[in-house]
Protein backbone atom coordinates (compact mmCIF):
# COMPACT_ATOMS: atom_id res chain seq x y z
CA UNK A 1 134.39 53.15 116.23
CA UNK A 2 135.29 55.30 118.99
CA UNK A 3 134.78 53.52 122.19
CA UNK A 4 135.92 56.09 124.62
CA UNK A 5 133.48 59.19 122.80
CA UNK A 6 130.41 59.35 124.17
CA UNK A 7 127.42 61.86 122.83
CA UNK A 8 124.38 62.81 124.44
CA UNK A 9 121.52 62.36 122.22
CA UNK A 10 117.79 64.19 123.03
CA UNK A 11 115.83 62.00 120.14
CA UNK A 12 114.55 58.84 120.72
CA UNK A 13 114.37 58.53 117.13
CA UNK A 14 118.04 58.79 116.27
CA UNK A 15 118.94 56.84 119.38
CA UNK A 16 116.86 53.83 118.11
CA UNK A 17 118.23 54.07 115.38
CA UNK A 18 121.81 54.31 117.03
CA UNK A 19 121.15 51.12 118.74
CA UNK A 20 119.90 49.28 115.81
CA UNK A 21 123.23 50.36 114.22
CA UNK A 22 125.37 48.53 117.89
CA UNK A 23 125.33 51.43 119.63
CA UNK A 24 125.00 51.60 123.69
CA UNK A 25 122.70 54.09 124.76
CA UNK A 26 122.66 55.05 128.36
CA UNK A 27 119.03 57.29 129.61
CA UNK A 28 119.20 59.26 132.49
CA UNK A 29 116.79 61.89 133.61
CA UNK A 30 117.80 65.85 132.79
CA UNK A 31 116.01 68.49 135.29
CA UNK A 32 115.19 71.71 133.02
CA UNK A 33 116.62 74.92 136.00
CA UNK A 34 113.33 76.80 135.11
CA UNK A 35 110.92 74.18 135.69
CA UNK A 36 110.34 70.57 137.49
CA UNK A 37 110.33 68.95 133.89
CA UNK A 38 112.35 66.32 133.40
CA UNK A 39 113.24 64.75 129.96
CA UNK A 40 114.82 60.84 129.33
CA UNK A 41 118.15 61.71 126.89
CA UNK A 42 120.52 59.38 126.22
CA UNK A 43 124.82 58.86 126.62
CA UNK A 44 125.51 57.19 123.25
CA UNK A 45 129.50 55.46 123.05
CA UNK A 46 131.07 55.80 120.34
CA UNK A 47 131.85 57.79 117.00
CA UNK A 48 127.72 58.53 116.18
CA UNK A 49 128.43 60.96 113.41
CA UNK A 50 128.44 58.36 110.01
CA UNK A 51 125.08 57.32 111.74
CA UNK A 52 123.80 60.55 112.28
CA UNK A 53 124.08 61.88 108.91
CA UNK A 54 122.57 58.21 107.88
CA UNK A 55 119.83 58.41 109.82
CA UNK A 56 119.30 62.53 108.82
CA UNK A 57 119.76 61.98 105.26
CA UNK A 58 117.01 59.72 105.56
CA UNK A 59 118.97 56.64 104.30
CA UNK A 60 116.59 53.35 103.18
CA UNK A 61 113.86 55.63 103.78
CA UNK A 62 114.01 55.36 107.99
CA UNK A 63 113.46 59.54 108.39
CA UNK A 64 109.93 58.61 106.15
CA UNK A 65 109.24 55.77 107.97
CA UNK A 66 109.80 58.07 111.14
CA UNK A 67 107.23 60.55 110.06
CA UNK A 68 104.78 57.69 109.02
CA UNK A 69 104.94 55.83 112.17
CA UNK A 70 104.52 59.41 114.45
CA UNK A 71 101.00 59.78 112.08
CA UNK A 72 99.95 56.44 113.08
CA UNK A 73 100.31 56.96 116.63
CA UNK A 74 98.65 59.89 116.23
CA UNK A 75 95.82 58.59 114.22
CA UNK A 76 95.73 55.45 117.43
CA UNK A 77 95.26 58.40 120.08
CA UNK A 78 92.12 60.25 117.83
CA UNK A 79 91.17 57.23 117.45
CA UNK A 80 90.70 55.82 121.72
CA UNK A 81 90.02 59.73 122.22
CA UNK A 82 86.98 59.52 119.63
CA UNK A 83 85.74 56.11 121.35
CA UNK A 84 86.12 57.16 124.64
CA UNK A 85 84.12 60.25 124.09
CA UNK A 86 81.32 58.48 122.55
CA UNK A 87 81.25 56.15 125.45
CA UNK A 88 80.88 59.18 127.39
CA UNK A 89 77.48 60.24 125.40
């Protein structure tokens, strides 16, 4: 592995993964020019590519259990929003 290489990475996703894998990811915050949003991406070390195309070609399934885990959070948040509502009533 390529110490000295260093890739920024935008997905959290892929940098979990990365890290799982004994990668060092470094966040820092990156301003947008048109706007005041700010996003967290991460300075990955190392050769990421093998990983990458792991984690992209959906290798032991982690892409799927990406999109599962995305519908469970989403199903969590209908699920406060719906109680919260009714609590409203």
């Amino acid at each position: 592995m390529a110490k000295d290489k260093v890739t920024t990475v935008e997905d959290a996703n892929l940098v979990a993964y990365l890290v799982t894998k004994g990668f060092v990811a470094i966040p820092y915050m990156k301003e947008t020019k048109d706007s005041d949003q700010r996003r967290v991406i991460w300075d990955v070390q190392g050769d990421i590519e093998p990983a990458r195309q792991e984690f992209y070609g959906n290798a032991g399934g982690i892409r799927d259990f990406v999109r599962s885990l995305k519908e469970v959070r989403q199903d969590m948040h209908s699920m406060k929003s719906m109680v919260t509502t009714n609590k409203e009533d």
